[in-house]
PDB file of N, CA and C in Angstrom:
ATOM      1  N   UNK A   1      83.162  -0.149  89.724  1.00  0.00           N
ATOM      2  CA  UNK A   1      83.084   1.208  90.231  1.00  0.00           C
ATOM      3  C   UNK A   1      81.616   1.552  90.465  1.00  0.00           C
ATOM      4  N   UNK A   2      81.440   2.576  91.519  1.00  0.00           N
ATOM      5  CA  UNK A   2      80.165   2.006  91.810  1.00  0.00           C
ATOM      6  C   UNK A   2      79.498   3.512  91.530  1.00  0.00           C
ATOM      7  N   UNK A   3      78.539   3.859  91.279  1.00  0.00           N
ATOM      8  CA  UNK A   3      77.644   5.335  91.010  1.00  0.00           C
ATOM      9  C   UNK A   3      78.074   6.280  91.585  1.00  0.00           C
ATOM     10  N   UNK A   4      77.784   5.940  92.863  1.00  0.00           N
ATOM     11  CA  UNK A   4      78.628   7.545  93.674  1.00  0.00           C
ATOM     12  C   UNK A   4      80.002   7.733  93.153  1.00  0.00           C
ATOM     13  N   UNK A   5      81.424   7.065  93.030  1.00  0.00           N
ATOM     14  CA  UNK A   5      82.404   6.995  92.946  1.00  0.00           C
ATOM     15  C   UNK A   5      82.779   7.538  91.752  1.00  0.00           C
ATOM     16  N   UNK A   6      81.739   7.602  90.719  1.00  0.00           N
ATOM     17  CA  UNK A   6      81.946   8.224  89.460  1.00  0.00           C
ATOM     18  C   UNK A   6      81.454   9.426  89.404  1.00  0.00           C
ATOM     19  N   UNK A   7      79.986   9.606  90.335  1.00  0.00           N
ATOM     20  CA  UNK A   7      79.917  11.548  90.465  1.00  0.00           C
ATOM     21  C   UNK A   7      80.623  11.847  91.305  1.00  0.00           C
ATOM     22  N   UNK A   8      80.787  11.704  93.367  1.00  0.00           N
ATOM     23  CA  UNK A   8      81.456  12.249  93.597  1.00  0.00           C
ATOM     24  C   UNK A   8      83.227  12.674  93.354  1.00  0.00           C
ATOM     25  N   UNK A   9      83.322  13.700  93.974  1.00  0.00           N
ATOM     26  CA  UNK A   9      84.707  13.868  93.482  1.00  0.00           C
ATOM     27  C   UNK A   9      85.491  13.479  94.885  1.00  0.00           C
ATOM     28  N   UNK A  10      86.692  13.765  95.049  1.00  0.00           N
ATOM     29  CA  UNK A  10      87.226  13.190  96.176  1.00  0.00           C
ATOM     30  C   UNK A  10      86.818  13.656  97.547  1.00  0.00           C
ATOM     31  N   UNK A  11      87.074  13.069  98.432  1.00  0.00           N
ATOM     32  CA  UNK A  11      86.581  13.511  99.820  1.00  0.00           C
ATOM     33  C   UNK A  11      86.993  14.823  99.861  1.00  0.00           C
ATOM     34  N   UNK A  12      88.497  15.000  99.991  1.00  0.00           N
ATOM     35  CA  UNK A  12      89.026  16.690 100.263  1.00  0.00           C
ATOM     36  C   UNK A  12      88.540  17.476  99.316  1.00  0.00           C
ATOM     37  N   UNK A  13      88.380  17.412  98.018  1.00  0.00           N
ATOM     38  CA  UNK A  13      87.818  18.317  97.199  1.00  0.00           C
ATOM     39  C   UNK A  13      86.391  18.319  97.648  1.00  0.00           C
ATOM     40  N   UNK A  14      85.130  17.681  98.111  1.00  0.00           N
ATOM     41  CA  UNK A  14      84.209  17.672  98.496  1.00  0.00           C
ATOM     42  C   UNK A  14      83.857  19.084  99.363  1.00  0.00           C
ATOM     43  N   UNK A  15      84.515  17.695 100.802  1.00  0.00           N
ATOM     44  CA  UNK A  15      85.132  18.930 101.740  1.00  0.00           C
ATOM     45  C   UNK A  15      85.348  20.647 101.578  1.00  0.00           C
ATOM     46  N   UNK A  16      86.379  20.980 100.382  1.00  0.00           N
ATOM     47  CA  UNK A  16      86.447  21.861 100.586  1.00  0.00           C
ATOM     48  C   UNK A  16      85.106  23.105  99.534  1.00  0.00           C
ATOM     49  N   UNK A  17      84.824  22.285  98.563  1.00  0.00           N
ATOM     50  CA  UNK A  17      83.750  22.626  97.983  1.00  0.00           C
ATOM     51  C   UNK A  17      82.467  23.017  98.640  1.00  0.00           C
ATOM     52  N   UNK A  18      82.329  22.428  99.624  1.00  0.00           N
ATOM     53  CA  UNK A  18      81.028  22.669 100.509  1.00  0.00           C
ATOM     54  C   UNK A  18      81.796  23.776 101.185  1.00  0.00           C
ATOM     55  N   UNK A  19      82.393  23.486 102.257  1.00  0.00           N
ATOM     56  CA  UNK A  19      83.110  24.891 102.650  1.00  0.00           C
ATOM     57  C   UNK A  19      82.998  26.840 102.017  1.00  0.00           C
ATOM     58  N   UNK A  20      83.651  26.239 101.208  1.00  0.00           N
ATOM     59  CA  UNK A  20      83.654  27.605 100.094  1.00  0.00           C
ATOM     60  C   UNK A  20      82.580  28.118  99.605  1.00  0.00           C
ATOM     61  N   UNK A  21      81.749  26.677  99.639  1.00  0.00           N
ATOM     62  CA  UNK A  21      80.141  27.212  99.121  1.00  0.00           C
ATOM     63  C   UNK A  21      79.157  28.186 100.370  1.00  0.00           C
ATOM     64  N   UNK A  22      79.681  27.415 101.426  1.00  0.00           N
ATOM     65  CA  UNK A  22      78.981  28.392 102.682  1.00  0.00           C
ATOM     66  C   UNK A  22      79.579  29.348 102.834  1.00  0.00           C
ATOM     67  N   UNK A  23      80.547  29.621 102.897  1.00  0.00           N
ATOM     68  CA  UNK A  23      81.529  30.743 103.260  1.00  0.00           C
ATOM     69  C   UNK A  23      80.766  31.909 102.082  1.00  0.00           C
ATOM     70  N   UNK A  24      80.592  31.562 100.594  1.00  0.00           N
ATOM     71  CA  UNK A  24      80.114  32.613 100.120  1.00  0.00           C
ATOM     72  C   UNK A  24      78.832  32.568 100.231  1.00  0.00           C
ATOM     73  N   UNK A  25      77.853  31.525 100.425  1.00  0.00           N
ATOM     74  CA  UNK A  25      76.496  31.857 100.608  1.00  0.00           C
ATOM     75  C   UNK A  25      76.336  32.782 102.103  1.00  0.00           C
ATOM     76  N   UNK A  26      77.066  32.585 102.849  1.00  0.00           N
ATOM     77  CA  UNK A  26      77.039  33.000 104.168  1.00  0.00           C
ATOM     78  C   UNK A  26      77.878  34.439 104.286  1.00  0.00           C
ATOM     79  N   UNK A  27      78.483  35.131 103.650  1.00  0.00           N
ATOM     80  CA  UNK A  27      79.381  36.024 103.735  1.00  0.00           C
ATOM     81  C   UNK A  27      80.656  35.608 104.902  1.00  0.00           C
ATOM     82  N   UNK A  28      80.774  34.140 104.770  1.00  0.00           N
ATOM     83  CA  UNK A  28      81.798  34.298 105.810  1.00  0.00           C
ATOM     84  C   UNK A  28      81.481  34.258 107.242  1.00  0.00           C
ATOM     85  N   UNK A  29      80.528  34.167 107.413  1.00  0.00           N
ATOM     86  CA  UNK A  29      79.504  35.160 108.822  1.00  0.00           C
ATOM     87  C   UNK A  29      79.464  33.110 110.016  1.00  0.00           C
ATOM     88  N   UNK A  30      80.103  32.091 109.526  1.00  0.00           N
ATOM     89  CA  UNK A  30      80.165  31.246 110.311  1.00  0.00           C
ATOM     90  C   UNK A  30      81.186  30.935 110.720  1.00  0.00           C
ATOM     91  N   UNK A  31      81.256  31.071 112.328  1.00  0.00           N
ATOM     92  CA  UNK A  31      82.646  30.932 112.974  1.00  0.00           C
ATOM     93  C   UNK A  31      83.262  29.392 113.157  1.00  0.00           C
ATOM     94  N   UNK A  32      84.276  29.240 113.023  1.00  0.00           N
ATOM     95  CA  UNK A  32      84.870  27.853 113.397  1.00  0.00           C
ATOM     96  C   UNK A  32      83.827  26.762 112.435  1.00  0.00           C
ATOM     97  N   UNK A  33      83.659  27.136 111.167  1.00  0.00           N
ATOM     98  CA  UNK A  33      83.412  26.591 110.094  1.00  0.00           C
ATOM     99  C   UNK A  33      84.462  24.931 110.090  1.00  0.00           C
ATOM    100  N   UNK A  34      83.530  23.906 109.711  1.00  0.00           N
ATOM    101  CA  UNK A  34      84.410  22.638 110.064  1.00  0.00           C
ATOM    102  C   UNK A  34      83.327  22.181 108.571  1.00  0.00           C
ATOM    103  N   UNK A  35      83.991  21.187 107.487  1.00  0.00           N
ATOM    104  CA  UNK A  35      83.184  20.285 106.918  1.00  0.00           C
ATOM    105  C   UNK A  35      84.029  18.830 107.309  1.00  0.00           C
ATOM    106  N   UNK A  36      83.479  18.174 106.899  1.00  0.00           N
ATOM    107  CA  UNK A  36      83.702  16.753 107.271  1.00  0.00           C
ATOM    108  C   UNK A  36      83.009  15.940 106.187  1.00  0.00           C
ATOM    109  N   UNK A  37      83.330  15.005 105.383  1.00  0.00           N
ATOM    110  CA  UNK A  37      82.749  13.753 104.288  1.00  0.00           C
ATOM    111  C   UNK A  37      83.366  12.690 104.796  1.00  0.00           C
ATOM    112  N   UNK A  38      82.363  11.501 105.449  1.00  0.00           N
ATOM    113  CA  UNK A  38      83.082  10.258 105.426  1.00  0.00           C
ATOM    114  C   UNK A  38      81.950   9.599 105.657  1.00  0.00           C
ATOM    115  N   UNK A  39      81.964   8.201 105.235  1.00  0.00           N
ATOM    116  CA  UNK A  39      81.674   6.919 104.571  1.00  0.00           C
ATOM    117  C   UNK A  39      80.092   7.733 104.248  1.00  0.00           C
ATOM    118  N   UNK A  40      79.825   7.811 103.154  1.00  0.00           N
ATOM    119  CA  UNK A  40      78.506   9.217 102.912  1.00  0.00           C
ATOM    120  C   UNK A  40      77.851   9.530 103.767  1.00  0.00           C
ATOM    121  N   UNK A  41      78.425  10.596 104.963  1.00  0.00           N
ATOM    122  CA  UNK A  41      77.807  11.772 105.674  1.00  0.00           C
ATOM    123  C   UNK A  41      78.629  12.909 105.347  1.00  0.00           C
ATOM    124  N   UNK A  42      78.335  13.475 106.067  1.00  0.00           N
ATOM    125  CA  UNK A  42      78.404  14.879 105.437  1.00  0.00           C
ATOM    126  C   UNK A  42      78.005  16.020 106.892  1.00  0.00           C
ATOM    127  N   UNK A  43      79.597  16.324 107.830  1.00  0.00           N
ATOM    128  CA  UNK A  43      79.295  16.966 109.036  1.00  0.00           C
ATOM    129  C   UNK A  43      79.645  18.100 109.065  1.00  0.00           C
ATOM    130  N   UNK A  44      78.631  19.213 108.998  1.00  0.00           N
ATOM    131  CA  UNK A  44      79.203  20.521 108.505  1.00  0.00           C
ATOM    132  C   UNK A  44      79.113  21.257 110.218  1.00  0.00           C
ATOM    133  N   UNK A  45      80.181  21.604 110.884  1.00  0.00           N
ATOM    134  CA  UNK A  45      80.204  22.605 112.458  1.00  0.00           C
ATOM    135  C   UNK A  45      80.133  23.867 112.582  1.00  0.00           C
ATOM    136  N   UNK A  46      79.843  24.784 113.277  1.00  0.00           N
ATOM    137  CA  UNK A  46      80.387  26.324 113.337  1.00  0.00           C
ATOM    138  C   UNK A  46      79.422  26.566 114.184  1.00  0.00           C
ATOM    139  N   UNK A  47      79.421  27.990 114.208  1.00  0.00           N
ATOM    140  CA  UNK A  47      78.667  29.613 115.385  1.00  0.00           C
ATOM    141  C   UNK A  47      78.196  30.403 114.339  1.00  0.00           C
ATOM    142  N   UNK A  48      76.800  30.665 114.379  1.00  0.00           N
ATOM    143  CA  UNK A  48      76.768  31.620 113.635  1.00  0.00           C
ATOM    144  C   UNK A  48      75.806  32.417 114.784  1.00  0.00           C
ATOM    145  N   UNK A  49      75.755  33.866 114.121  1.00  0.00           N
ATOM    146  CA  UNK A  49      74.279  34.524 115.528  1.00  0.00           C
ATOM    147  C   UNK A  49      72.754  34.292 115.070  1.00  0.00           C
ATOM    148  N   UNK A  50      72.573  34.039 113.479  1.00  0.00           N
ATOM    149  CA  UNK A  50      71.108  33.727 113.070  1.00  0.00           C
ATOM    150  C   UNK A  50      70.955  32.488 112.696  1.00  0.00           C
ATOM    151  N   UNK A  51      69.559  32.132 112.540  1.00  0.00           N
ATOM    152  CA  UNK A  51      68.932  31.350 111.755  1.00  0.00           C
ATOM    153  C   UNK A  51      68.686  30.914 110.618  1.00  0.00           C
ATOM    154  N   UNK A  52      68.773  32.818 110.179  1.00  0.00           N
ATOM    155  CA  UNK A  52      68.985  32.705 108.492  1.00  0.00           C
ATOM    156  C   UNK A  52      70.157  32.190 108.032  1.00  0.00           C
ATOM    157  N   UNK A  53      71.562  32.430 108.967  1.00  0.00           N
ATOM    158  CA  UNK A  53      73.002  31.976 108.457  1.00  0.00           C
ATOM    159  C   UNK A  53      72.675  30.878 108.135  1.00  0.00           C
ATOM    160  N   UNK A  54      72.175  29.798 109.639  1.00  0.00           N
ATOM    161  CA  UNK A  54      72.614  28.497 109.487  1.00  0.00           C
ATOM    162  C   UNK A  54      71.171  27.815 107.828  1.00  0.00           C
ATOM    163  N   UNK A  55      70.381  29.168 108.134  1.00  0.00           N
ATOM    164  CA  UNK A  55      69.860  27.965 106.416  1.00  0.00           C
ATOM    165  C   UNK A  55      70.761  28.164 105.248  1.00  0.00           C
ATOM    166  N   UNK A  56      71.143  29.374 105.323  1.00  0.00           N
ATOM    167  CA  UNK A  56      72.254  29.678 103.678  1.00  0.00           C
ATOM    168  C   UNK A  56      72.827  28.429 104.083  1.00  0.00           C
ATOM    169  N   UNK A  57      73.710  28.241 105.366  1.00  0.00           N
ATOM    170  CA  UNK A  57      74.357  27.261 105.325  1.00  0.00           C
ATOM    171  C   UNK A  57      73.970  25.655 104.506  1.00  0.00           C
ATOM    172  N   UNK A  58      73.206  25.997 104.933  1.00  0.00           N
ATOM    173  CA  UNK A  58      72.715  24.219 105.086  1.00  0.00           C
ATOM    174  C   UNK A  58      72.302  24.473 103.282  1.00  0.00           C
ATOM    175  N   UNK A  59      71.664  25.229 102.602  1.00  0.00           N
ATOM    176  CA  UNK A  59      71.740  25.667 101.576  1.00  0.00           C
ATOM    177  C   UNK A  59      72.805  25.560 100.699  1.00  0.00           C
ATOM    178  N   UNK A  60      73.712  25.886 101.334  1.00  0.00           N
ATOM    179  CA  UNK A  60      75.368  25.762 100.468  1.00  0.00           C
ATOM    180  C   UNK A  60      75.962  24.499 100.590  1.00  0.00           C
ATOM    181  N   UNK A  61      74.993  23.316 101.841  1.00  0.00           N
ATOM    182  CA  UNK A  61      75.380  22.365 101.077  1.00  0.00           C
ATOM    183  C   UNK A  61      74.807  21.812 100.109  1.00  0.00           C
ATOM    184  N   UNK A  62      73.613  21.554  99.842  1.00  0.00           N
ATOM    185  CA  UNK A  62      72.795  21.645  98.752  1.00  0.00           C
ATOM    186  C   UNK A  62      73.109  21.520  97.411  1.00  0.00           C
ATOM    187  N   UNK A  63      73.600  23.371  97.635  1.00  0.00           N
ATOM    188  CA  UNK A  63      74.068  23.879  96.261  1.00  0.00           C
ATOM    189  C   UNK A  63      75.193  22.616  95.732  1.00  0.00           C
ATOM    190  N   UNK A  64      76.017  21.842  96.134  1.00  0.00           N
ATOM    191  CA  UNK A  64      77.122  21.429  96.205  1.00  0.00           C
ATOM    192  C   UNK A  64      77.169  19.890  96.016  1.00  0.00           C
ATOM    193  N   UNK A  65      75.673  19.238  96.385  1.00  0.00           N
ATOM    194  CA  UNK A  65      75.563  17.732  96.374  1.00  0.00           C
ATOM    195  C   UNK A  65      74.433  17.714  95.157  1.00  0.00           C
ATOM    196  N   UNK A  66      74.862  17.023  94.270  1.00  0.00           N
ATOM    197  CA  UNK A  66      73.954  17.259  93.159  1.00  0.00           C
ATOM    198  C   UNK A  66      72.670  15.901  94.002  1.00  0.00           C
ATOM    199  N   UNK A  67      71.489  16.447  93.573  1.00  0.00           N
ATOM    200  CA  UNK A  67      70.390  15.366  93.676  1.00  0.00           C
ATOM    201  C   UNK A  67      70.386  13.754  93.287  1.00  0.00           C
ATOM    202  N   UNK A  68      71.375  13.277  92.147  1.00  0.00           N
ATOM    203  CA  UNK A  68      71.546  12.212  92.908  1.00  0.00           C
ATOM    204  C   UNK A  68      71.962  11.823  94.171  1.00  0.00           C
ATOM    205  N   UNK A  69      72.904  12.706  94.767  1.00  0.00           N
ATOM    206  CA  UNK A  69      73.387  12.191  95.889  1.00  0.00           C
ATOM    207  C   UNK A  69      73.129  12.717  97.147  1.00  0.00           C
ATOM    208  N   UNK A  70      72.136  13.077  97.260  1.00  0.00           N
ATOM    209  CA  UNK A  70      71.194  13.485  98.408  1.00  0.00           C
ATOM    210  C   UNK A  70      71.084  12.378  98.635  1.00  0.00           C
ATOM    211  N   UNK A  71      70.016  11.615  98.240  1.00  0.00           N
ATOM    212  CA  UNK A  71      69.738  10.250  98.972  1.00  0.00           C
ATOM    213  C   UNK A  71      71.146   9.046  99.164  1.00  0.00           C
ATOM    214  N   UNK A  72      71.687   9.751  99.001  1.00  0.00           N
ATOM    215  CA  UNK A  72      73.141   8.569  99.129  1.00  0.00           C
ATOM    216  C   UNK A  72      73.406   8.980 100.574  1.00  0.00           C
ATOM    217  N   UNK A  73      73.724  10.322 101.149  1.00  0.00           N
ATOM    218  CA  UNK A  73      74.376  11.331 102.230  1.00  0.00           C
ATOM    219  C   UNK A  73      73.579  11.312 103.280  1.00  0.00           C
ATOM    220  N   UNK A  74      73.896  11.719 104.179  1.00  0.00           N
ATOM    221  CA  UNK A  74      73.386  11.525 105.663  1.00  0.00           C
ATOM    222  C   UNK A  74      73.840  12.985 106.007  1.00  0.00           C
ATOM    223  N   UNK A  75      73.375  14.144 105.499  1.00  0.00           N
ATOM    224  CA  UNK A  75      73.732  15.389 106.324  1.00  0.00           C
ATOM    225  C   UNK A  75      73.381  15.638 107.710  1.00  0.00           C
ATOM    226  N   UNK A  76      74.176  16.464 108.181  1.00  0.00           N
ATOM    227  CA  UNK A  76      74.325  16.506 109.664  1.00  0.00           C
ATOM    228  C   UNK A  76      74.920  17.883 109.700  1.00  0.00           C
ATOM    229  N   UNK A  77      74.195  18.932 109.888  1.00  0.00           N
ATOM    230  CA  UNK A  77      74.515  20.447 110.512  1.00  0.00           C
ATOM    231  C   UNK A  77      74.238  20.333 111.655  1.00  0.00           C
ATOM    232  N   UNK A  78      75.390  21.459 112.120  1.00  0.00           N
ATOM    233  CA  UNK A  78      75.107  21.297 113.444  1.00  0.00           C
ATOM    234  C   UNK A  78      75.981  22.756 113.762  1.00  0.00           C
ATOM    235  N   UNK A  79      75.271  23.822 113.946  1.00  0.00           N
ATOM    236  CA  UNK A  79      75.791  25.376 113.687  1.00  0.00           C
ATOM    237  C   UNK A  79      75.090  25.975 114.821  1.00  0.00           C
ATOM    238  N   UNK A  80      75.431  25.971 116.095  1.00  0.00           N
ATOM    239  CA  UNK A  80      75.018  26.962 117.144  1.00  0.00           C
ATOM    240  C   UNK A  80      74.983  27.937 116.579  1.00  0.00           C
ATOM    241  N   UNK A  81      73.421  28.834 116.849  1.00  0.00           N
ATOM    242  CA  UNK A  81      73.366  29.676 116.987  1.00  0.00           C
ATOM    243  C   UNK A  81      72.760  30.599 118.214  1.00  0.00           C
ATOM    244  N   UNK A  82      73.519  31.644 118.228  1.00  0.00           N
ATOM    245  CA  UNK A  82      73.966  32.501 119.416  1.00  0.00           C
ATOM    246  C   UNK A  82      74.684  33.192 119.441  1.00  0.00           C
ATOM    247  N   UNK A  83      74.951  33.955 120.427  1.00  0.00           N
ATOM    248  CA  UNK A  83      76.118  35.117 120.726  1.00  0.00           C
ATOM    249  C   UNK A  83      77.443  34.311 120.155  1.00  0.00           C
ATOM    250  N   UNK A  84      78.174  35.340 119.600  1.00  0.00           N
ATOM    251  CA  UNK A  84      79.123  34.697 118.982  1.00  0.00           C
ATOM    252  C   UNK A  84      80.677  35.135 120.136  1.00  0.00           C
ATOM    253  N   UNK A  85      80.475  35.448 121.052  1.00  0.00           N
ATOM    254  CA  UNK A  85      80.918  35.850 121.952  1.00  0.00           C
ATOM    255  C   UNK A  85      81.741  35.177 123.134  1.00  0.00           C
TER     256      UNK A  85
END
């Protein structure tokens, strides 16, 4: 069993952990919110209208990948921002 496999927890629980984590760092405020975990990346999607959203965002994943496993992950945000319109 290999290091990651013993901290992380399962993909869908991952998944939805990061999720939930932006949703409250963000008030919710990112549209068409998508996470994604596979073979260690980590593809978080949405609309938000600021800048500041998409850092909480990217923040809430953070909050969520403990520092060992930063260097394991390949994050990838990718949160237009703009008119949400």
């Amino acid at each position: 069993m290999s290091v990651q496999h013993a901290i992380m927890p399962g993909r869908a629980d991952l998944e939805e952990n990061i999720k939930n984590r932006i949703v409250h760092r963000t008030g919710g405020r990112v549209r068409g919110l998508q996470v994604e975990v596979t073979d260690g990346r980590v593809e978080v999607r949405g609309k938000t209208a600021s800048f500041h959203l998409k850092q909480l965002a990217i923040q809430g994943v953070f909050d969520v990948i403990n520092s060992e496993l930063r260097t394991e992950l390949d994050i990838d945000v990718q949160i237009f921002v703009g008119p949400l319109w």
